[in-house]
Protein backbone atom coordinates (compact mmCIF):
# COMPACT_ATOMS: atom_id res chain seq x y z
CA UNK A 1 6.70 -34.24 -64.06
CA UNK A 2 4.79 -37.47 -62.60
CA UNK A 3 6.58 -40.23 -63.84
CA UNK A 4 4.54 -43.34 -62.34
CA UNK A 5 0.67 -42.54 -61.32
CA UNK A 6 -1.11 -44.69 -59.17
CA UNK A 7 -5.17 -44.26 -59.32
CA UNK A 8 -7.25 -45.90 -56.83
CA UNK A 9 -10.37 -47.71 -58.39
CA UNK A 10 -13.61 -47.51 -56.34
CA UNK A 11 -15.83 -49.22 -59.22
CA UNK A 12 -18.03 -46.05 -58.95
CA UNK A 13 -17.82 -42.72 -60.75
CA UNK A 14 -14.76 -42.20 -57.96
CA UNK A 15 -12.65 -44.29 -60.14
CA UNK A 16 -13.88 -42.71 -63.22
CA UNK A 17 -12.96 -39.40 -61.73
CA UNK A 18 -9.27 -40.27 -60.70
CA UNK A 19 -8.61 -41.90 -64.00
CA UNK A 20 -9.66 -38.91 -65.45
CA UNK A 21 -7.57 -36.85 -63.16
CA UNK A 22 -4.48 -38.68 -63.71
CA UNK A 23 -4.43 -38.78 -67.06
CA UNK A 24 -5.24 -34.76 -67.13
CA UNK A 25 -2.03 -34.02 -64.94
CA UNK A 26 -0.08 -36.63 -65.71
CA UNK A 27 -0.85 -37.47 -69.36
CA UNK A 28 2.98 -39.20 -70.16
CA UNK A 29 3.12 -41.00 -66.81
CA UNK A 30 2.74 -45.01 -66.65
CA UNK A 31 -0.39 -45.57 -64.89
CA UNK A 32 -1.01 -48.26 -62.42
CA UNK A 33 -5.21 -48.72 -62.03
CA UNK A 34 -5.40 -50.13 -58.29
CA UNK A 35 -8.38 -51.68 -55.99
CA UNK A 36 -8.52 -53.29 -52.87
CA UNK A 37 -10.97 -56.51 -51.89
CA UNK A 38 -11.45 -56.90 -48.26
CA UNK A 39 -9.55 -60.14 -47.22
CA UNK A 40 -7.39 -60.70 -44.33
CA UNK A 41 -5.13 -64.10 -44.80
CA UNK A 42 -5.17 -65.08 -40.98
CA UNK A 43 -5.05 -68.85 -40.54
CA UNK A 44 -8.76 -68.62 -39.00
CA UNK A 45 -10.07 -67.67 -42.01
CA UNK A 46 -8.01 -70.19 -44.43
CA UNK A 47 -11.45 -72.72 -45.22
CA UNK A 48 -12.43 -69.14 -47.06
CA UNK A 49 -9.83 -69.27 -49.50
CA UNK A 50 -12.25 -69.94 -52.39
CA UNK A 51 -14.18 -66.85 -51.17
CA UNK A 52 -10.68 -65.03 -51.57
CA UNK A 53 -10.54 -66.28 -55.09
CA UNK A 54 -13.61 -65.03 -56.17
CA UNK A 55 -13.60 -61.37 -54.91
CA UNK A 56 -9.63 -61.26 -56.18
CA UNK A 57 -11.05 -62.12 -59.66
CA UNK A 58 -14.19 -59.87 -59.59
CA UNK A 59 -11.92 -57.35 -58.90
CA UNK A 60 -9.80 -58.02 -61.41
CA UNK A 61 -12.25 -58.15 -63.70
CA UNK A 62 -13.83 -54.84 -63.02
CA UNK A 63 -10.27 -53.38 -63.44
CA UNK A 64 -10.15 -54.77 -66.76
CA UNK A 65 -13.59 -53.08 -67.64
CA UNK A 66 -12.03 -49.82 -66.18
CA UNK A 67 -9.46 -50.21 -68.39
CA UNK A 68 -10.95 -50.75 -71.49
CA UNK A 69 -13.66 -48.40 -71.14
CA UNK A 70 -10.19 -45.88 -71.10
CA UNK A 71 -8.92 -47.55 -73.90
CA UNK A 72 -5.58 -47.33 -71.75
CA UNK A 73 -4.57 -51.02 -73.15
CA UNK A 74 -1.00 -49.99 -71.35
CA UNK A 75 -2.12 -49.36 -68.15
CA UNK A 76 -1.45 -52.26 -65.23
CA UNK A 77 -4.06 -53.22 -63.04
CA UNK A 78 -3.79 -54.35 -59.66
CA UNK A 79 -6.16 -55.93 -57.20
CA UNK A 80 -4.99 -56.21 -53.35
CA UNK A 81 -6.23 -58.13 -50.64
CA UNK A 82 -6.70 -55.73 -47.63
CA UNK A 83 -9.07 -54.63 -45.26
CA UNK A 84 -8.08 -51.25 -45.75
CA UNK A 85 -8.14 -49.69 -48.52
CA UNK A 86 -5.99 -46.89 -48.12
CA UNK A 87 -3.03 -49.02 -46.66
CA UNK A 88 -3.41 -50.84 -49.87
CA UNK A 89 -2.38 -48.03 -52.22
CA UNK A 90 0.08 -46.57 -49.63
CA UNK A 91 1.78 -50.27 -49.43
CA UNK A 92 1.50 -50.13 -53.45
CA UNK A 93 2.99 -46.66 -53.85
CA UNK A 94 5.89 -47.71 -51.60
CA UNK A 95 6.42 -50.98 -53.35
CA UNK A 96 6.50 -49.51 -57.15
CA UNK A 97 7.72 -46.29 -56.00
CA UNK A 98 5.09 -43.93 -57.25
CA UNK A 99 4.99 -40.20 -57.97
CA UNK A 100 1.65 -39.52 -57.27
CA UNK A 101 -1.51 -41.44 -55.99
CA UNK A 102 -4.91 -40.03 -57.26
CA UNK A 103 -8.17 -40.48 -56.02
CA UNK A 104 -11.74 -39.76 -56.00
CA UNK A 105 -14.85 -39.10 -53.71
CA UNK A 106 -17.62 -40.78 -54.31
CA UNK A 107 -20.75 -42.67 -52.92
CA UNK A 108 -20.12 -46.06 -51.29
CA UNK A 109 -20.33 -49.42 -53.39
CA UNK A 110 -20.62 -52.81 -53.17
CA UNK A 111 -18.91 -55.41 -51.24
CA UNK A 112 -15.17 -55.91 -52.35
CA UNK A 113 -14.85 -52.42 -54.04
CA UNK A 114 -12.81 -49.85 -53.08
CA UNK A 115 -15.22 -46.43 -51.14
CA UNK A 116 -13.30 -43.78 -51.50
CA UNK A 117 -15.29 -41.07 -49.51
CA UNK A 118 -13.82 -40.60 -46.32
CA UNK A 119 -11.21 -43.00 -47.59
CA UNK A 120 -9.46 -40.31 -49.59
CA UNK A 121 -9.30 -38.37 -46.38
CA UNK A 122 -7.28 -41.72 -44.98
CA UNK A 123 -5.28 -42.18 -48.25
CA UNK A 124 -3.75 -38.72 -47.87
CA UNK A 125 -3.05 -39.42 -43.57
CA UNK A 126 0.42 -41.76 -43.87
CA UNK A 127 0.82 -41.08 -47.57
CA UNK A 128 4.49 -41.62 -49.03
CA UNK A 129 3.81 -39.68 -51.84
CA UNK A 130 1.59 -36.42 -53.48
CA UNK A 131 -1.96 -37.36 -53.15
CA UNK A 132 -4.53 -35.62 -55.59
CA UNK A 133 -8.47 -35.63 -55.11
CA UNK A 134 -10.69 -35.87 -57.91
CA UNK A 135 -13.88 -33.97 -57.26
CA UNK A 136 -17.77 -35.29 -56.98
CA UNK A 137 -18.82 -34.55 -59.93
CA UNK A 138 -16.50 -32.06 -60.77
CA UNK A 139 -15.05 -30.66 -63.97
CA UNK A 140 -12.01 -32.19 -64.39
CA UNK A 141 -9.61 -30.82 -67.15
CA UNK A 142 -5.95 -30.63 -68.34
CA UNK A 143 -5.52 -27.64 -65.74
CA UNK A 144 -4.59 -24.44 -67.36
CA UNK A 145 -4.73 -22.69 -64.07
CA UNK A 146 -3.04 -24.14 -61.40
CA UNK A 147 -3.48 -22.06 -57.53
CA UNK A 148 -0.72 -22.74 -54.61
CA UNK A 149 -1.28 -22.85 -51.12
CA UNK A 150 1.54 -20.83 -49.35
CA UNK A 151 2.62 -20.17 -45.39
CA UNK A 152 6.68 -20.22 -46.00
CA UNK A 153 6.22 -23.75 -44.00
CA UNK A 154 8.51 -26.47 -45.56
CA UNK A 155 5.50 -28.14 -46.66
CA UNK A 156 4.78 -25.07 -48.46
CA UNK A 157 7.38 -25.02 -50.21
CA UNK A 158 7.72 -28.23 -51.55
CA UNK A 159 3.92 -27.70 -52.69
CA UNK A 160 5.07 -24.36 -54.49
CA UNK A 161 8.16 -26.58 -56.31
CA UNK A 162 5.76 -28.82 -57.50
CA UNK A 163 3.01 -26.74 -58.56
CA UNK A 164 5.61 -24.83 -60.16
CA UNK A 165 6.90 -27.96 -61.69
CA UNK A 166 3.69 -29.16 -62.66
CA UNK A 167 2.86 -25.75 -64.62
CA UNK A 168 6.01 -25.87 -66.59
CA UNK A 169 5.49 -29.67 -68.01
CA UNK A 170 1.41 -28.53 -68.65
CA UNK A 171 2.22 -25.21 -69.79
CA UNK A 172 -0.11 -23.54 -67.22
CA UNK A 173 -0.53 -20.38 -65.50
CA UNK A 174 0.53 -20.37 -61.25
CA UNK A 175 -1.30 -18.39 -58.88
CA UNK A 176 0.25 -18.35 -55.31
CA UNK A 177 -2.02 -17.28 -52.61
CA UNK A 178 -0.77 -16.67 -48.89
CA UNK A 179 -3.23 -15.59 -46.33
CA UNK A 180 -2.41 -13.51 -43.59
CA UNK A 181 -5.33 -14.62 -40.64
CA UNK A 182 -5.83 -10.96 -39.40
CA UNK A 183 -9.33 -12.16 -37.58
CA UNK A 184 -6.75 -13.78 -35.53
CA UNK A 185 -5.28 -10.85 -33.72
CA UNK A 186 -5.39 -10.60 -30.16
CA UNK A 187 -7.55 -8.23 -27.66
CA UNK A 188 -6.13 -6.32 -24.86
CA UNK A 189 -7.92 -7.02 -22.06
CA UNK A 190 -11.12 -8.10 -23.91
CA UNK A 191 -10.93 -4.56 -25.75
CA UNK A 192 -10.11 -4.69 -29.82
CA UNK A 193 -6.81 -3.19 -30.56
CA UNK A 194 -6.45 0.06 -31.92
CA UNK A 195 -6.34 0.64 -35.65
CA UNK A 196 -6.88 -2.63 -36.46
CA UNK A 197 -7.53 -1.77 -39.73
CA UNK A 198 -4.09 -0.06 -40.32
CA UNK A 199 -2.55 -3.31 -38.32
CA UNK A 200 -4.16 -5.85 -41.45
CA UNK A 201 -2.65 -3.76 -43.93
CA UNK A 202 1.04 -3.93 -42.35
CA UNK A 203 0.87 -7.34 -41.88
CA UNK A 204 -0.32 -8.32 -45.59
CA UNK A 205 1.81 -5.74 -46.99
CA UNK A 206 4.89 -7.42 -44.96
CA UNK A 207 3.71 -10.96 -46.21
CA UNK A 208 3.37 -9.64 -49.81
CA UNK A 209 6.61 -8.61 -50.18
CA UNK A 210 8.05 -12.34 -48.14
CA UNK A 211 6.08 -14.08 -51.01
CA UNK A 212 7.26 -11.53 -53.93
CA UNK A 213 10.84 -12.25 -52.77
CA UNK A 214 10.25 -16.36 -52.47
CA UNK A 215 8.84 -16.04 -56.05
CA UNK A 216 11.60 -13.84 -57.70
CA UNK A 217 14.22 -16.94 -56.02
CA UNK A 218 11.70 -19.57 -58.41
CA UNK A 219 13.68 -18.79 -61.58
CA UNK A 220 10.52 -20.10 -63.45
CA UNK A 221 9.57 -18.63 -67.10
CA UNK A 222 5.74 -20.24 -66.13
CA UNK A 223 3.23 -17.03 -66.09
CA UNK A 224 2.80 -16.48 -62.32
CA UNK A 225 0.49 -14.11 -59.77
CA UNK A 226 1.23 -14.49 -55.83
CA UNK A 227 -1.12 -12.46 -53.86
CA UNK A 228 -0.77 -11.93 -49.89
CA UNK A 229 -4.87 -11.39 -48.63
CA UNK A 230 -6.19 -11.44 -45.23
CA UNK A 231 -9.33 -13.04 -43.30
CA UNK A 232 -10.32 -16.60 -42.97
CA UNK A 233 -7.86 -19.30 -44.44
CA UNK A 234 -10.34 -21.88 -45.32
CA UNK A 235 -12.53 -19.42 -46.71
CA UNK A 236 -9.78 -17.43 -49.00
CA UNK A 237 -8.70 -21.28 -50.28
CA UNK A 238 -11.99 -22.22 -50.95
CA UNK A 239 -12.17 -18.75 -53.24
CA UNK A 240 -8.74 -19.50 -54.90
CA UNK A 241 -9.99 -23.16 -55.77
CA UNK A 242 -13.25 -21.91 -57.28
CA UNK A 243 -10.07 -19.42 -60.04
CA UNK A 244 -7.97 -22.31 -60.77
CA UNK A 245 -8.26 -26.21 -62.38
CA UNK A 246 -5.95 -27.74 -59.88
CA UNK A 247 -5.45 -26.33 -55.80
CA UNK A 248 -2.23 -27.57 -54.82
CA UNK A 249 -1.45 -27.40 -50.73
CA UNK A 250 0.81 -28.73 -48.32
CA UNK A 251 0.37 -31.18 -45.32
CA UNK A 252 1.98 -31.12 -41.68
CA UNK A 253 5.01 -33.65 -41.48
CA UNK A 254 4.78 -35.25 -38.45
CA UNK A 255 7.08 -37.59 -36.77
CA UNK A 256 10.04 -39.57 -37.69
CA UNK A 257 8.91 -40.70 -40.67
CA UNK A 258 7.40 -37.16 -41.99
CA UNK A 259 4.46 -38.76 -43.30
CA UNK A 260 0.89 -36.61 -43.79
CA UNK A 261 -1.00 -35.04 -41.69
CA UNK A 262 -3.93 -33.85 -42.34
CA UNK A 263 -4.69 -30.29 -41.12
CA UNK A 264 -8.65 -28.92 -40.76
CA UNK A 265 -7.90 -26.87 -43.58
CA UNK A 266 -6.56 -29.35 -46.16
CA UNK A 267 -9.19 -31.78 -44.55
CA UNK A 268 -12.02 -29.45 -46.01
CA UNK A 269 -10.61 -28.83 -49.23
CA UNK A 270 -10.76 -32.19 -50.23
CA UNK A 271 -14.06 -32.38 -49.40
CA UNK A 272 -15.73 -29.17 -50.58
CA UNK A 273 -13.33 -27.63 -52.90
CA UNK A 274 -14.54 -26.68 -56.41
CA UNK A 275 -11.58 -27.99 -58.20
CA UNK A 276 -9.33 -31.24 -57.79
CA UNK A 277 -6.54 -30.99 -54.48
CA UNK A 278 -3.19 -31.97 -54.61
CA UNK A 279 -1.44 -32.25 -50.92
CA UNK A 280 1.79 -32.25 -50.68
CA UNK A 281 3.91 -33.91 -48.09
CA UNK A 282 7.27 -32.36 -46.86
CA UNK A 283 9.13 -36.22 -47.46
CA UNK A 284 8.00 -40.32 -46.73
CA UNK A 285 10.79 -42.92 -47.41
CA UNK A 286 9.88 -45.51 -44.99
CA UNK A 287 9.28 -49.27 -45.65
CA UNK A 288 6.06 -51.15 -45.25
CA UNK A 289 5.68 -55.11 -45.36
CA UNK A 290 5.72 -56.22 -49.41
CA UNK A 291 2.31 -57.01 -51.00
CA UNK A 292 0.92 -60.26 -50.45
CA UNK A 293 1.73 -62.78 -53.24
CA UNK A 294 -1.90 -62.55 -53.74
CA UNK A 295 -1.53 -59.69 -54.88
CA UNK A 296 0.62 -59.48 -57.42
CA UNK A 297 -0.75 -62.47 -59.15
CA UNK A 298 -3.38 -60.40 -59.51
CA UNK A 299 -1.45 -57.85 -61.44
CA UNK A 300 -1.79 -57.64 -65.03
């Protein structure tokens, strides 16, 4: 499925995580272990070039660690200079041309590592490719279990071919969920409408048999469930990601360049959700400025 995994490095039990991750989704892929140091090469700043140097190579070094404590001897390793981390691995997935960038949450580190708390939040806003969260302190397995995220939106879509997708090369079971947000209905005049009650159950009825007919179109032999359920969206996700090993959602596209944004929903997934998140974006083929040469002399 994933053919080239990027996993962003934090130094912390983050990295640990997302190496995990990767290699439980994508266990055939070629991995790419990546960290960012925070240097910005602007002439004013070119008497600290020795102070470059050494947070390149303690980076590189703690890589190396990474790696070996893996035992993934085939792995690369990559160390970029950049104040930020998550342009770093979205300038990286560009460059190599990566399937899938994993990351995890956890607490912040030292100087010159990469803190991926909130940064996995910026990771997946401009990413050009899927983005999956490991967990804090999570369970993090092969999944066996994988839920779906559905609205009929584009973005859902392409997040329901590749969960699909994803099932088939792990051999795991799919469970589509679409919520129909019935606590959204509108008063009359202030007044709650009349048989509300009998309202809900049109409307999920109606959206079970959209997502029955987008499922029968899948042609997949994968064993799959997709329920329709109403009330809160965040809430009924949160429930379908405490069932499965591996949530798997869609993002807005936004823009010319489609790239992610983040919705509130998606947004508190990554951050609360019992199980790893996947999101999804609808398409990102843009071009961003190379790495720095520093950069890949630091790749190994």
């Amino acid at each position: 499925m994933f053919k080239k995994v990027i996993v962003g490095d934090d130094g912390l039990d983050g990295g640990r995580d997302a190496l995990a991750l990767a290699q439980a989704i994508a266990p055939d892929a070629e991995l790419i272990i990546a960290s960012a140091y925070p240097w910005d090469a602007t002439p004013s700043r070119f008497t600290q070039l020795g102070y470059a140097n050494i947070l390149r190579d303690d980076t590189t070094k703690a890589l190396r660690r990474r790696r070996e404590e893996a035992g993934l001897s085939d792995a690369r390793i990559v160390a970029i200079p950049d104040s930020s981390p998550a342009r770093a691995l979205h300038r990286l997935a560009e460059q190599e041309q990566a399937d899938l960038l994993v990351v995890g949450s956890a607490r912040h580190g030292a100087i010159g590592r990469m803190l991926l708390g909130d940064v996995s939040r910026d990771v997946l806003h401009g990413s050009p490719c899927p983005v999956a969260v490991a967990p804090l302190d999570g369970d993090i397995r092969r999944p066996a279990r994988i839920g779906i995220a559905f609205d009929h939106s584009p973005e859902a879509e392409r997040a329901l071919a590749v969960g699909v997708g994803l099932a088939e090369a792990l051999g795991a079971a799919v469970e589509v969920r679409e919520v129909v947000a019935a606590d959204l209905l509108p008063a009359i005049g202030g007044y709650p409408i009349a048989r509300l009650d009998e309202i809900e159950q049109e409307l999920v009825g109606d959206a079970q048999a959209r997502l029955d007919a987008v499922v029968a179109g899948l042609g997949t032999s994968v064993a799959l469930r997709a329920r329709a359920v109403d009330g809160d969206l965040g809430a009924r996700l949160a429930e379908l990601a405490g069932e499965v090993d591996l949530l798997v959602c869609g993002s807005r596209a936004w823009g010319a360049v489609r790239r992610v944004v983040l919705g509130s929903t998606a947004n508190r997934l990554i951050h609360h959700a019992a199980c790893p998140v996947m999101v999804v974006p609808r398409s990102a083929d843009v071009e961003l400025p190379a790495l720095p040469a520093d950069a890949e002399a630091a790749t190994a």
